[in-house]
Protein backbone atom coordinates (compact mmCIF):
# COMPACT_ATOMS: atom_id res chain seq x y z
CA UNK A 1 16.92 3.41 -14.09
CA UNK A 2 13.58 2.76 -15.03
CA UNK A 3 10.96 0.20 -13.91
CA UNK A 4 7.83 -1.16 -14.74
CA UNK A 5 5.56 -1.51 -11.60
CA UNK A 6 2.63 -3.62 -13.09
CA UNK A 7 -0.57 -4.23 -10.74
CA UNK A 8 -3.16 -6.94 -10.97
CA UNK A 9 -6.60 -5.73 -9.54
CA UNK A 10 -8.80 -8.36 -7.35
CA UNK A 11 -12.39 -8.64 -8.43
CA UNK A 12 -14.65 -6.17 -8.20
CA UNK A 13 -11.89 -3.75 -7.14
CA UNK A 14 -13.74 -0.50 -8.00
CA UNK A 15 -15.48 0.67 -4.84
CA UNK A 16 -11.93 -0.17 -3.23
CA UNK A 17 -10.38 1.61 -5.38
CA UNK A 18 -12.15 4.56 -5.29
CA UNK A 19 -11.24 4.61 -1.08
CA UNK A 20 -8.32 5.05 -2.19
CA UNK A 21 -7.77 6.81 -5.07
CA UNK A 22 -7.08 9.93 -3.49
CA UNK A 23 -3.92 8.91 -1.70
CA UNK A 24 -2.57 6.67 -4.12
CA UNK A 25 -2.38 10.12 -6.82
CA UNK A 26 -0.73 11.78 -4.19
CA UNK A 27 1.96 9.71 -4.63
CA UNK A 28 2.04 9.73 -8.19
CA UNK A 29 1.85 13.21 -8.29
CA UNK A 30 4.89 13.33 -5.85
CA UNK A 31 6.67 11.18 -8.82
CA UNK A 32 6.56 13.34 -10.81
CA UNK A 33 7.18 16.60 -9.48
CA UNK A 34 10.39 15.24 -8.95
CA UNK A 35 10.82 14.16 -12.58
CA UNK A 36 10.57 10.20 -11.71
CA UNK A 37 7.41 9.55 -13.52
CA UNK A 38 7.52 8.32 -17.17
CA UNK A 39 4.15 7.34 -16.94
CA UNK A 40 1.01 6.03 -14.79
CA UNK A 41 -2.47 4.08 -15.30
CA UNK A 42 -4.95 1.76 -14.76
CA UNK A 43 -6.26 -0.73 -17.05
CA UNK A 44 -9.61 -0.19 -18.11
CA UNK A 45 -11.73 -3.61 -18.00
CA UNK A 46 -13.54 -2.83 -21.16
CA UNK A 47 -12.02 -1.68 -24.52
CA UNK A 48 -12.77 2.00 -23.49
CA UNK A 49 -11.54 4.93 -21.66
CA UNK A 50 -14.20 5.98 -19.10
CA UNK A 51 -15.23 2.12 -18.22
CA UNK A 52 -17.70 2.94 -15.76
CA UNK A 53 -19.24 0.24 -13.24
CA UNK A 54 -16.87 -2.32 -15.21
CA UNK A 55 -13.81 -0.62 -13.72
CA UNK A 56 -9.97 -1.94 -14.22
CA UNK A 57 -8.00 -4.84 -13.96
CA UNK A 58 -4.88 -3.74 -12.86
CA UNK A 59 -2.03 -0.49 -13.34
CA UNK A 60 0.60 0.16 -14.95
CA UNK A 61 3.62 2.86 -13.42
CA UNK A 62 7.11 3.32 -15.24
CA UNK A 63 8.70 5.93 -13.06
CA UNK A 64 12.45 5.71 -12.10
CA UNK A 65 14.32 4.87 -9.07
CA UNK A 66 17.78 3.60 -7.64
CA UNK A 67 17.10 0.46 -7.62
CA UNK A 68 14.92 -2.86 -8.10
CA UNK A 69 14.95 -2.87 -4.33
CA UNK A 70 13.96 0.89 -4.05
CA UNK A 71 11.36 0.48 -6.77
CA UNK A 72 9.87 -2.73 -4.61
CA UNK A 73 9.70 -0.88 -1.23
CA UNK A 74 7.81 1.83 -3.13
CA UNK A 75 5.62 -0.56 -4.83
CA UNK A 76 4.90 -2.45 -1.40
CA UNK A 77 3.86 1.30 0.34
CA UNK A 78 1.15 2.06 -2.23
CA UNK A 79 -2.23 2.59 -0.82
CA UNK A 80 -4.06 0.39 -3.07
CA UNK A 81 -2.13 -2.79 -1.75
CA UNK A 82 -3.31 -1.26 2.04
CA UNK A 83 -6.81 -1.10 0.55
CA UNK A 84 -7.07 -4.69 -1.05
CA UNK A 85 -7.16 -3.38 -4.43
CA UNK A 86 -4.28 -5.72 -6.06
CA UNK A 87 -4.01 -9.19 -5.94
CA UNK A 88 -0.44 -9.18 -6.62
CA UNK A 89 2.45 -7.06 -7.93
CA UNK A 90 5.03 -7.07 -10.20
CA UNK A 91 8.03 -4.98 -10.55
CA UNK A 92 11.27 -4.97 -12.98
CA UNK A 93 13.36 -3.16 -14.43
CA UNK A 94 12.08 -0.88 -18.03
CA UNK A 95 14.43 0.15 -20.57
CA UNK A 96 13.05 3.38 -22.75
CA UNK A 97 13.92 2.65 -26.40
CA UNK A 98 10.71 5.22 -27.73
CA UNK A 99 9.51 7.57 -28.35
């Protein structure tokens, strides 16, 4: 099943992020090589695609896993939380109606 794993940045989160940016695609990229990844992002802070020095508010991963537990652990693990970049984290379950 699918689920939604949606982030909520702290503050200022973009020097933070970029720390760990690097690691935290790694394990996206693992996702989807194994054909678990429906879809990944951040969430630009301004109404634009490159937003700069404003940077993001949070991210947004819909990948698929065993379970709300397994999604969780794998949530928990991601080196943004180890890096301060999210003030909190929210995962449930995502049901694919389209495209």
């Amino acid at each position: 099943m699918f689920y939604a794993i949606i982030s909520e940045d702290v503050a200022n989160s973009l020097p933070l992020r970029k720390q760990a940016r690097e690691a935290h695609l790694a394990r996206l990229q693992t996702l989807k090589e194994q054909g678990r990844l429906l879809l990944a992002g951040p969430h630009p802070a301004i109404d634009s695609e490159e937003p700069g020095d404003s940077g993001f508010t949070g991210s947004l991963v819909v990948a698929e896993f065993e379970s709300l537990e397994a999604a969780q652990q794998w949530a928990d693990a991601d080196p943004y939380i180890d890096a301060g970049v999210y003030a909190g984290v929210t995962v449930k379950p995502f049901k694919k109606v389209l495209p």
